[in-house]
Protein backbone atom coordinates (compact mmCIF):
# COMPACT_ATOMS: atom_id res chain seq x y z
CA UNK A 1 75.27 -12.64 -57.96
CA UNK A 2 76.75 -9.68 -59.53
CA UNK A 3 78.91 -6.39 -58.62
CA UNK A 4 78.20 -3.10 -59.33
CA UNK A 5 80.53 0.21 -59.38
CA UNK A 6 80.05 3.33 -57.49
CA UNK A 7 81.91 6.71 -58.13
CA UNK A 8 81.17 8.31 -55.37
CA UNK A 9 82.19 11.77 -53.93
CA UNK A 10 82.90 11.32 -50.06
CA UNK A 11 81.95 13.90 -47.53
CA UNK A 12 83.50 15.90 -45.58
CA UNK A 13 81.42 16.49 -42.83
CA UNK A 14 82.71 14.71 -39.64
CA UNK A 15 81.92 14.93 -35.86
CA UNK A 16 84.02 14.87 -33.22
CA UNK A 17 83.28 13.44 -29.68
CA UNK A 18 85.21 13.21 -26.51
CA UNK A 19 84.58 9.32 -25.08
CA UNK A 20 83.84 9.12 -20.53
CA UNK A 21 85.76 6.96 -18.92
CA UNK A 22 83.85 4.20 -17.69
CA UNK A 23 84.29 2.48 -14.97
CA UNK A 24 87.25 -0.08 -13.90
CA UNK A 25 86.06 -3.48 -15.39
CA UNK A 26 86.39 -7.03 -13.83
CA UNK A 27 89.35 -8.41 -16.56
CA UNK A 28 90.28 -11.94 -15.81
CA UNK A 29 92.96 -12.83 -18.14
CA UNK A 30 92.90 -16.64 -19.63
CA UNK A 31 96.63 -17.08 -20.91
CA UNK A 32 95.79 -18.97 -24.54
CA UNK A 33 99.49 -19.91 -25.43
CA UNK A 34 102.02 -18.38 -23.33
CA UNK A 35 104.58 -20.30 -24.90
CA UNK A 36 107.05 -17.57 -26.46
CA UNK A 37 109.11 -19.85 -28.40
CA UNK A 38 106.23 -20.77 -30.93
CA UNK A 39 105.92 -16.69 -31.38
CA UNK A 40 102.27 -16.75 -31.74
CA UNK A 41 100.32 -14.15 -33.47
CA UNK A 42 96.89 -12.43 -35.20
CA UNK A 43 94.88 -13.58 -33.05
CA UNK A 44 90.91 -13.47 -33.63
CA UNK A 45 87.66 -14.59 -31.82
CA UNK A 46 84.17 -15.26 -32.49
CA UNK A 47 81.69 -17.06 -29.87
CA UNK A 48 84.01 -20.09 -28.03
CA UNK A 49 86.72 -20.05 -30.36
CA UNK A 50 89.87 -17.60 -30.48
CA UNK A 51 92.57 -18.60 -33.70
CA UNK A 52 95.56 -17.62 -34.11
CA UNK A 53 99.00 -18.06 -36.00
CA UNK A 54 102.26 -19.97 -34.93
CA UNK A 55 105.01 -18.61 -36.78
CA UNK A 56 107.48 -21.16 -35.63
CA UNK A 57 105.39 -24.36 -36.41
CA UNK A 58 103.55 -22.91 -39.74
CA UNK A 59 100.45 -23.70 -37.91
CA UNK A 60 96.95 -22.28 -37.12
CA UNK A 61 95.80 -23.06 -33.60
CA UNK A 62 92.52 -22.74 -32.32
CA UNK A 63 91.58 -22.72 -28.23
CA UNK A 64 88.10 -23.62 -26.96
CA UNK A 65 87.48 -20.82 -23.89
CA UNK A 66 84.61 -23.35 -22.80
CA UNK A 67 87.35 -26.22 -22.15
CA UNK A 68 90.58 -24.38 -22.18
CA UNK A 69 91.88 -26.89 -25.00
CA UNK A 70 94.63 -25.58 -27.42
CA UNK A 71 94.13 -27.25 -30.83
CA UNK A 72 96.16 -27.19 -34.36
CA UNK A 73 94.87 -27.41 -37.28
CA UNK A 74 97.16 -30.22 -39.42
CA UNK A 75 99.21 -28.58 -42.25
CA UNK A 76 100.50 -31.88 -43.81
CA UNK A 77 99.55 -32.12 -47.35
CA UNK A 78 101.05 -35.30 -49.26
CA UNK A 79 103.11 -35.94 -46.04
CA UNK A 80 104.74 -32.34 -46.35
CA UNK A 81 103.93 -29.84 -43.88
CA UNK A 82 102.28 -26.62 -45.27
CA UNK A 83 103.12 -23.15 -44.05
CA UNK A 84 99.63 -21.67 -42.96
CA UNK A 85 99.47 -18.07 -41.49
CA UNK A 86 96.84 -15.09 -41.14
CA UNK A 87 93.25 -16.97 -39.71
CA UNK A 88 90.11 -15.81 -39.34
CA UNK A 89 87.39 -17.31 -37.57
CA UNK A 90 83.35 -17.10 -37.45
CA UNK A 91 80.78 -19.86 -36.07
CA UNK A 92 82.99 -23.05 -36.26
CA UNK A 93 85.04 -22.04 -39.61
CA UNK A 94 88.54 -20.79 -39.31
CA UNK A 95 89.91 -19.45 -42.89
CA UNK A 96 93.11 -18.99 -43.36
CA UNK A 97 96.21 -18.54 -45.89
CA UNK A 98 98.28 -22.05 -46.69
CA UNK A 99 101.64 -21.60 -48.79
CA UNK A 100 101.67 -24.74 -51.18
CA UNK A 101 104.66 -25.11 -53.56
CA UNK A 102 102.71 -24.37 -56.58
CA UNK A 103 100.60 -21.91 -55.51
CA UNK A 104 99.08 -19.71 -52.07
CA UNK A 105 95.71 -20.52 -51.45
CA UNK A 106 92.97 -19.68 -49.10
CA UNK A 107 91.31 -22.43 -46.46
CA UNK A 108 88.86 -23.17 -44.45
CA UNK A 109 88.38 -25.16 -41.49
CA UNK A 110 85.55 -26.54 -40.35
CA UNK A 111 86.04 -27.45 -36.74
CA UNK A 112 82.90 -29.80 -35.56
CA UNK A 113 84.41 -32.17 -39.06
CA UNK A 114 87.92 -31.60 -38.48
CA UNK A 115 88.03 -31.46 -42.48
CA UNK A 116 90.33 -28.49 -44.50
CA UNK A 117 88.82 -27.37 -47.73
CA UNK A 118 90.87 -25.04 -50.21
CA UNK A 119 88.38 -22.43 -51.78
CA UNK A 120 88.14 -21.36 -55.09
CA UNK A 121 90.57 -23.36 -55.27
CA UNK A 122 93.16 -22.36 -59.17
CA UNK A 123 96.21 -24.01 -59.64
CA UNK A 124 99.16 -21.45 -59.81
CA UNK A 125 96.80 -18.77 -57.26
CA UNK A 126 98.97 -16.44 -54.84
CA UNK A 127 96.03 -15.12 -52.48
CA UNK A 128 96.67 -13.69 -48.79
CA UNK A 129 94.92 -11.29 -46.04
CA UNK A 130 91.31 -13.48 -45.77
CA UNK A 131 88.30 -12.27 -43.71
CA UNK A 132 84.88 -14.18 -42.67
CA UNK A 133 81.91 -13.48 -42.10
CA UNK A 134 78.65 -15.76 -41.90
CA UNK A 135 78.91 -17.51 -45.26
CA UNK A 136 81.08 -15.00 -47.35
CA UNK A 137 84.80 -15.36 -47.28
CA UNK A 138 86.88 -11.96 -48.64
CA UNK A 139 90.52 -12.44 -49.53
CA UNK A 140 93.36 -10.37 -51.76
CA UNK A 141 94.45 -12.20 -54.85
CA UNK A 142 98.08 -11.24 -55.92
CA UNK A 143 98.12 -13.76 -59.00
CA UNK A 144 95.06 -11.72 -60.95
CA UNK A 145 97.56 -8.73 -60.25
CA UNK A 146 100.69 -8.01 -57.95
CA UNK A 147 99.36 -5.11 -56.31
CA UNK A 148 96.32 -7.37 -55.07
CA UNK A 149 92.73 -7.42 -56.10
CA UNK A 150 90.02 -7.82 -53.25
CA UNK A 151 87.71 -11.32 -53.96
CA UNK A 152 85.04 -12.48 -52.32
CA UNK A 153 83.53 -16.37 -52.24
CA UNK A 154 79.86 -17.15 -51.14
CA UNK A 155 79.92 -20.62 -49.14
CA UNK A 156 76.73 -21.70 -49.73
CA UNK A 157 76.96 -21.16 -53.84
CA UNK A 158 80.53 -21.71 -54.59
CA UNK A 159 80.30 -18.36 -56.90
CA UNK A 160 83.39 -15.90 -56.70
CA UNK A 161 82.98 -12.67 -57.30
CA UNK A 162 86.66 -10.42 -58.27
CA UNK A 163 85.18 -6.70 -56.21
CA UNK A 164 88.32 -5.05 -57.79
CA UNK A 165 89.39 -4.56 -61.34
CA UNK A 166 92.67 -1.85 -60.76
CA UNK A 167 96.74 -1.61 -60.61
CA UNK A 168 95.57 -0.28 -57.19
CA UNK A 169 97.13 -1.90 -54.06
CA UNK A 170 94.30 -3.31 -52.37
CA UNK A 171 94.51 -5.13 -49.15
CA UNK A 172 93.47 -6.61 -45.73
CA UNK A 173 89.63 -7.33 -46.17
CA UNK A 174 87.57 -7.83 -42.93
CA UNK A 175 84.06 -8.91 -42.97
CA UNK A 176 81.16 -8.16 -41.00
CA UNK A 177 79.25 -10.73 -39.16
CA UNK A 178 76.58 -11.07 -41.30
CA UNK A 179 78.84 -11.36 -44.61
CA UNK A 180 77.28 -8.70 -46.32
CA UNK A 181 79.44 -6.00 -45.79
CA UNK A 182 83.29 -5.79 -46.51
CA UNK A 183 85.92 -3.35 -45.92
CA UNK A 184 89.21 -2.85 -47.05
CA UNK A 185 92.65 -0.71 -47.89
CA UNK A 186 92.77 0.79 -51.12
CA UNK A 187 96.23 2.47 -51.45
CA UNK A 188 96.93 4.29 -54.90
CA UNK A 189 100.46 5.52 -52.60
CA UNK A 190 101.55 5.05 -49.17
CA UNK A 191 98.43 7.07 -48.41
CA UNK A 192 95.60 4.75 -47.99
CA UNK A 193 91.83 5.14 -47.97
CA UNK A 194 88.96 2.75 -46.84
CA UNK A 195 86.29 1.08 -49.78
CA UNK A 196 83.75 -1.14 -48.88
CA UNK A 197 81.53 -3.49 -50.65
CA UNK A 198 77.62 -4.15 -49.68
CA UNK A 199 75.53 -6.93 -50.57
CA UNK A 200 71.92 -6.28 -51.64
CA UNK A 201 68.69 -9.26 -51.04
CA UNK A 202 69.79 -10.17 -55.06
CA UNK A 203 73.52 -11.00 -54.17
CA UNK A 204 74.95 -8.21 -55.95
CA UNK A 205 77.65 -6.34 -54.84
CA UNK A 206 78.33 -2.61 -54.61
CA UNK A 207 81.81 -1.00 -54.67
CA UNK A 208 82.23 2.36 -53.46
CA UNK A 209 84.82 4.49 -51.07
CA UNK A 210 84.64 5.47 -47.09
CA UNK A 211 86.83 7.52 -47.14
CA UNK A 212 89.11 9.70 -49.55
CA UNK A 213 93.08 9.70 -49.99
CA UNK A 214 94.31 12.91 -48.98
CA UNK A 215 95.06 11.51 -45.50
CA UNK A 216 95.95 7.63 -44.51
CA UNK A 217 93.21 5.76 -43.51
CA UNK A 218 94.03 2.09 -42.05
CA UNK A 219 93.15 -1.27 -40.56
CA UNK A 220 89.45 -1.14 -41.53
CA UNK A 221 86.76 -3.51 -39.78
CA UNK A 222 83.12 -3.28 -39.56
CA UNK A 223 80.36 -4.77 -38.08
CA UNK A 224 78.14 -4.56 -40.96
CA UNK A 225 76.32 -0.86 -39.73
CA UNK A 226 79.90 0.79 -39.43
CA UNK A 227 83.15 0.90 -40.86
CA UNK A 228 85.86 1.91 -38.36
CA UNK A 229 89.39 2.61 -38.97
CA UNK A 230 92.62 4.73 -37.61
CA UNK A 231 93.52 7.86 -39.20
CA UNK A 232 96.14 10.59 -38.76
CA UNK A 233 94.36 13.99 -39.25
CA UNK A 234 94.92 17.42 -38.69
CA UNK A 235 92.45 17.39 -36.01
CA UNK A 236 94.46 14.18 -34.46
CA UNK A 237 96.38 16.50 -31.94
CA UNK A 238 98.19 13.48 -30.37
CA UNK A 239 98.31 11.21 -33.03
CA UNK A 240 96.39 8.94 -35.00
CA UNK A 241 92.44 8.39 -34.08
CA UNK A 242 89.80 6.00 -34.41
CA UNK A 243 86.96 7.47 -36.94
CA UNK A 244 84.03 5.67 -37.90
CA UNK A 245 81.70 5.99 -41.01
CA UNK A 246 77.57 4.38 -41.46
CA UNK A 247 78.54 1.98 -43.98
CA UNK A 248 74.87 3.48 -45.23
CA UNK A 249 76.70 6.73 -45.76
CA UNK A 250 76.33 9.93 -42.79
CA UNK A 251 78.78 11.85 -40.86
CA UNK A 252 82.40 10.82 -39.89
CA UNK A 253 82.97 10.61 -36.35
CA UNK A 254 86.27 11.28 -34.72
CA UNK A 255 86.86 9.29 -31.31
CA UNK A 256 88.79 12.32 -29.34
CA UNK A 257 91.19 10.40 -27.37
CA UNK A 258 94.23 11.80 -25.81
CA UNK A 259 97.08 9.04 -27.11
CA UNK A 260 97.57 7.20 -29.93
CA UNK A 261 94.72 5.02 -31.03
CA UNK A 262 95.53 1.96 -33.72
CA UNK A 263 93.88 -2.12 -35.14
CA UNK A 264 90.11 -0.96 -34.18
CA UNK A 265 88.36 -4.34 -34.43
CA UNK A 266 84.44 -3.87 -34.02
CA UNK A 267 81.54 -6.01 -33.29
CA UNK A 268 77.99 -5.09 -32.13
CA UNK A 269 78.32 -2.19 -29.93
CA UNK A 270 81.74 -2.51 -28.83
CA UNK A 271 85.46 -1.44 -30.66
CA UNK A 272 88.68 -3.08 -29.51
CA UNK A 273 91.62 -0.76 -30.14
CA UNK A 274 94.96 -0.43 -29.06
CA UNK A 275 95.72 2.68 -26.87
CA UNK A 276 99.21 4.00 -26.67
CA UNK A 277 100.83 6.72 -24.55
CA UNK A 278 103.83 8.20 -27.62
CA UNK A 279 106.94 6.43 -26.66
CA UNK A 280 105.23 4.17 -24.09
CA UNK A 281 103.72 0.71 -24.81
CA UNK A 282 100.31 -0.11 -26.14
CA UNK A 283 97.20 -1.44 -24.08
CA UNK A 284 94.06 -2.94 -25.04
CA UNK A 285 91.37 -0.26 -24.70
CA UNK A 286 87.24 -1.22 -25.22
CA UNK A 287 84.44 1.46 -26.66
CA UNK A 288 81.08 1.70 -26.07
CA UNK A 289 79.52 2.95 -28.66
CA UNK A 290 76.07 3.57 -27.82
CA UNK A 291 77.12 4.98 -24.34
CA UNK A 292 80.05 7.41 -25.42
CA UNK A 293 82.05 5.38 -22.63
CA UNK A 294 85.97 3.91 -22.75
CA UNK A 295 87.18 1.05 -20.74
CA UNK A 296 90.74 0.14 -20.18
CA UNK A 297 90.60 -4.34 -20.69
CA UNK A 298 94.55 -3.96 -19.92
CA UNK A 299 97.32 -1.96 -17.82
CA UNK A 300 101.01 -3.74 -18.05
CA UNK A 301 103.28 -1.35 -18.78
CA UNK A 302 105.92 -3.75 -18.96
CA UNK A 303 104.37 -5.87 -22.25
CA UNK A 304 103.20 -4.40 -25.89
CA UNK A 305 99.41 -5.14 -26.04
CA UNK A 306 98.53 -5.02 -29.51
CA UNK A 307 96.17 -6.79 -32.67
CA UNK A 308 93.48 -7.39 -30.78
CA UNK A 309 90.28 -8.46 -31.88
CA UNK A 310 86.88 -8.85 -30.14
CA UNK A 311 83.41 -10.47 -30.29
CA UNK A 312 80.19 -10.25 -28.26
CA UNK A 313 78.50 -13.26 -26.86
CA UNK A 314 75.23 -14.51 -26.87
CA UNK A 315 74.85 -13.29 -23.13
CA UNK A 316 75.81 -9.69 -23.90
CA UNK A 317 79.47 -10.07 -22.57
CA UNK A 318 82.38 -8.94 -24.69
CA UNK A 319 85.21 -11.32 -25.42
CA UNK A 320 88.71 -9.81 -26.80
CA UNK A 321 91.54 -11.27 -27.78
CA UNK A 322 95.03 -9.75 -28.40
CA UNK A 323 99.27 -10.82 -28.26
CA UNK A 324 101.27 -9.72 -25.69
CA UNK A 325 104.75 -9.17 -26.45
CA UNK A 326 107.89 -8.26 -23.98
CA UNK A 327 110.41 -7.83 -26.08
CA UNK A 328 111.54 -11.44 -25.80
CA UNK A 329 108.61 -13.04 -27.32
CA UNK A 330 104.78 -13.15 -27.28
CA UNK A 331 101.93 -14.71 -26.09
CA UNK A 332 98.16 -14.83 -27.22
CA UNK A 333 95.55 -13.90 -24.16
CA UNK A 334 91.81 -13.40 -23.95
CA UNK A 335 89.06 -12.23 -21.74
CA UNK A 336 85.51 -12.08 -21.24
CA UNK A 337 84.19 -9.06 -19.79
CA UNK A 338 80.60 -8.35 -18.74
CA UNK A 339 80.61 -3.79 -19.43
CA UNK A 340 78.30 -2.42 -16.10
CA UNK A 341 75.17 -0.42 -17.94
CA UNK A 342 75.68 2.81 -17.43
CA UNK A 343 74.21 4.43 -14.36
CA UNK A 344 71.14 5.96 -14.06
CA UNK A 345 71.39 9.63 -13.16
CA UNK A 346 70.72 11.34 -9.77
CA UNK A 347 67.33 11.93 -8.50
CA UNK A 348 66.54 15.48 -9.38
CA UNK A 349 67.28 17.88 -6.66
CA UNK A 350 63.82 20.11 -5.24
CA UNK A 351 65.55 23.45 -5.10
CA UNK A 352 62.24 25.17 -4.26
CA UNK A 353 60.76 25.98 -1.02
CA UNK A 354 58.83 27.68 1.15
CA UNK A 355 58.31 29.22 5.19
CA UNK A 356 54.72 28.89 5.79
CA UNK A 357 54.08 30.99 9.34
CA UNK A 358 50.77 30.68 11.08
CA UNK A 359 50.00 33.00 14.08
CA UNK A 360 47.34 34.17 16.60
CA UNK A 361 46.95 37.41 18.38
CA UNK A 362 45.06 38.08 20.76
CA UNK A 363 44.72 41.84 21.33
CA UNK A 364 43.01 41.91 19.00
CA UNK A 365 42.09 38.34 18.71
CA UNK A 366 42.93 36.82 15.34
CA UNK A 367 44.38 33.97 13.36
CA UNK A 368 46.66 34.75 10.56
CA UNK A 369 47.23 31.21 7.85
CA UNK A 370 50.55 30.92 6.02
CA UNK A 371 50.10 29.87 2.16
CA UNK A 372 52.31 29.62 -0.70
CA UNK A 373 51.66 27.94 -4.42
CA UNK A 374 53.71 26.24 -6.53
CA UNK A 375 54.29 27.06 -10.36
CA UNK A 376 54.47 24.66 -11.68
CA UNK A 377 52.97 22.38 -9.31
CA UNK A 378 54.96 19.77 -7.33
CA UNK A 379 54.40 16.28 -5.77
CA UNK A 380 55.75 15.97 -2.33
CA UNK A 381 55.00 14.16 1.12
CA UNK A 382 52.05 15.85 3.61
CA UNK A 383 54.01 15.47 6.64
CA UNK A 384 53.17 13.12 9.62
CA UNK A 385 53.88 16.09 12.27
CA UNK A 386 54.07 20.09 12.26
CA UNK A 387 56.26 21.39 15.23
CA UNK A 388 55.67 24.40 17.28
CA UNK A 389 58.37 26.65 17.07
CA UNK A 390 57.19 29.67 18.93
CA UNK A 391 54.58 29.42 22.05
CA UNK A 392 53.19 26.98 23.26
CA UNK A 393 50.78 24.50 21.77
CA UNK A 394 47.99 23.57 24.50
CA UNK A 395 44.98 21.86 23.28
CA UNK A 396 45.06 23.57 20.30
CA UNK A 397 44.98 22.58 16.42
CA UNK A 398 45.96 23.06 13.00
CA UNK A 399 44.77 22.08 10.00
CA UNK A 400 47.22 22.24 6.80
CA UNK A 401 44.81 22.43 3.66
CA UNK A 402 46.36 21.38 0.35
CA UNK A 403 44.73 22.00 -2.82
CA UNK A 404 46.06 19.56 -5.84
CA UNK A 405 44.86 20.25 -9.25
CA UNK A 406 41.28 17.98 -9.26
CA UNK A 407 41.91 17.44 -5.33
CA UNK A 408 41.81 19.33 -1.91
CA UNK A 409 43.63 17.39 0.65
CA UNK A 410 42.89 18.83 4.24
CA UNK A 411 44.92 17.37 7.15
CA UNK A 412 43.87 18.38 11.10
CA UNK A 413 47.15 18.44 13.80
CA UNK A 414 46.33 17.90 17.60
CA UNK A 415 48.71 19.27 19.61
CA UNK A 416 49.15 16.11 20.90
CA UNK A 417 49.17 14.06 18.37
CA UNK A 418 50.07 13.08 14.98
CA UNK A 419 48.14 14.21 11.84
CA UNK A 420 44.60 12.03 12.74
CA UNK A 421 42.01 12.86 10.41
CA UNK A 422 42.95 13.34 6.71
CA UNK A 423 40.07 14.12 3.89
CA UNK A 424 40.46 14.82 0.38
CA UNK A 425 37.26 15.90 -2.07
């Protein structure tokens, strides 16, 4: 494994589109920890298992949506409880940040052994903000340099790899799925842009900017084809906007909402975000990418929706967590949600037609046909009657004659009777 460092220029060229409003979803709420005094927090979710922080215990719990069990993961190290904070959580591994007294160092869980494993583990380390994916693990490492440097550790090979080398702040790494794609902050001031780091077939690593610094670009995720973050622009008339970028490189696209969009979290074809009226408090709002549409998961004006998080199951239905706060305290709540497809359009509308008028004389004595043809041509029903309008009928008969492009159709009306005899050559 190895890195490699790209200057790159970043474009300018960005698209702006204006999300439909889908249709109301099914949302059936499954309270996770509703007790406010532990002040739980962060939440995240990936297939059957949502973690999350207790910042009254020190603890990271994790809650089975198959059994509804709340678990913790135990913090006591040499019969002294360890402050752990900030999980992630792929597959059956939760990672997370555990504050030792001589040094902060990044876990992980496995939760089918019930064992804790520090890794990387350097005596004296102060590392924080961790993200998994698949096998990779991406964390910040304050003890290389105070500012934070952006690591990464492959599971399977034990090899670290620093993806940073700067007196640049550089901060909160998420991971895609697969592992092979990171994103982060990278903050020379208070104005931030978004880097990411992709892993060839070889296992080396390439460094290289999303976006530039000229406006503040946050709370990066990806899901290993695109990085999405929020961003305040010019062109973000209401405030700040979701944008996302091909982590391949391509076109910026601006998601033109009307509010205040923040935390995008994305996985597959769906983005978590919150949504936020100014001055009001936020929801939980769900994007479908490859549809253009926007869902609303919440509507509680009374609680402040926020750092959600969300995952897509094996069936095709979305899971999202996020913490609901009311001022008092929080809780942690998630939901499954199956998103309708989107609905096929209308049967075109025939807006051609035609009067065909057949008449007899008889001083003189004559027929006169009625005819019309299409361009171009047209499929449509011969019909089972034709209805005298004018006159009377008698014994008499028509016959409608309709000429296809390798057929002639010819259809003979009794007067009192149906169409009887149909031919075509």
């Amino acid at each position: 494994m190895g890195l490699d460092v790209v200057v790159a220029l970043v474009g300018s060229m960005m698209v702006s589109v204006t999300p439909v409003q889908g249709p109301a979803l099914t949302v059936s709420p499954v309270s996770i920890n509703a007790n406010q005094a532990d002040q739980p927090f962060d939440p995240h979710v990936d297939g059957d298992l949502a973690a999350y922080s207790d910042a009254v215990t020190g603890q990271i719990h994790y809650y089975r949506f198959s059994t509804g069990v709340d678990s913790v993961i135990p913090n006591l190290v040499n019969g002294v409880a360890a402050s752990d904070f900030l999980a992630d959580v792929n597959a059956n591994r939760i990672v997370f940040t555990r504050s030792l007294p001589t040094r902060v160092a990044i876990m992980i869980f496995d939760v089918a052994t019930g064992t804790t494993t520090e890794i990387d583990a350097v005596e004296g380390s102060y590392r924080q903000y961790v993200g998994l994916g698949a096998n990779t693990v991406a964390f910040g490492d304050l003890g290389i340099d105070p500012n934070g440097e952006i690591q990464t550790t492959d599971l399977v090979s034990g090899i670290t790899t620093r993806l940073t080398n700067d007196t640049i702040v550089d901060q909160y790494p998420a991971v895609s799925a697969d592992g092979n794609t990171i994103t982060w902050e990278h903050c020379p001031t208070i104005v931030c842009a978004v880097w990411k780091a992709t892993r060839n077939s070889t296992g080396t690593w390439t460094v290289s900017a999303v976006t530039g610094g000229t406006d503040s670009n946050t709370n990066p995720d990806t899901n290993g084809t695109l990085v999405v973050y929020d961003s305040i622009r010019a062109a973000s008339a209401t405030g700040p906007d979701l944008y996302y970028t091909p982590v391949a490189g391509g076109a910026e696209t601006q998601l033109s909402i009307a509010g205040e969009e923040y935390n995008a979290s994305i996985r597959g074809d769906y983005i978590a975000f919150e949504h936020r009226i100014t001055g009001q408090n936020s929801d939980i709002w769900l994007y479908e990418i490859s549809s253009n549409r926007v869902f609303a998961i919440t509507n509680t004006p009374a609680l402040n929706e926020t750092l959600n998080d969300v995952a897509v199951q094996p069936d095709g239905s979305v899971r999202v967590v996020w913490q609901a706060s009311n001022g008092v305290g929080s809780t942690i709540v998630g939901a499954t949600i199956t998103v309708p497809p989107v609905a096929p359009p209308p049967p075109p509308v025939c807006s051609r037609s035609a009067t065909l008028t057949a008449s007899r004389s008889y001083s003189p004595n004559r027929w006169v046909d009625g005819s019309a043809t299409w361009s171009p041509a047209l499929s449509f029903a011969v019909p089972a009657t034709l209805t005298t309008v004018t006159g009377d009928a008698g014994d008499g008969s028509v016959t409608l004659a309709i000429a296809g492009a390798n057929a002639l159709t010819i259809c003979r009306y009794s007067a009192d009777d149906d169409c009887h005899h149909a031919s075509s050559s």
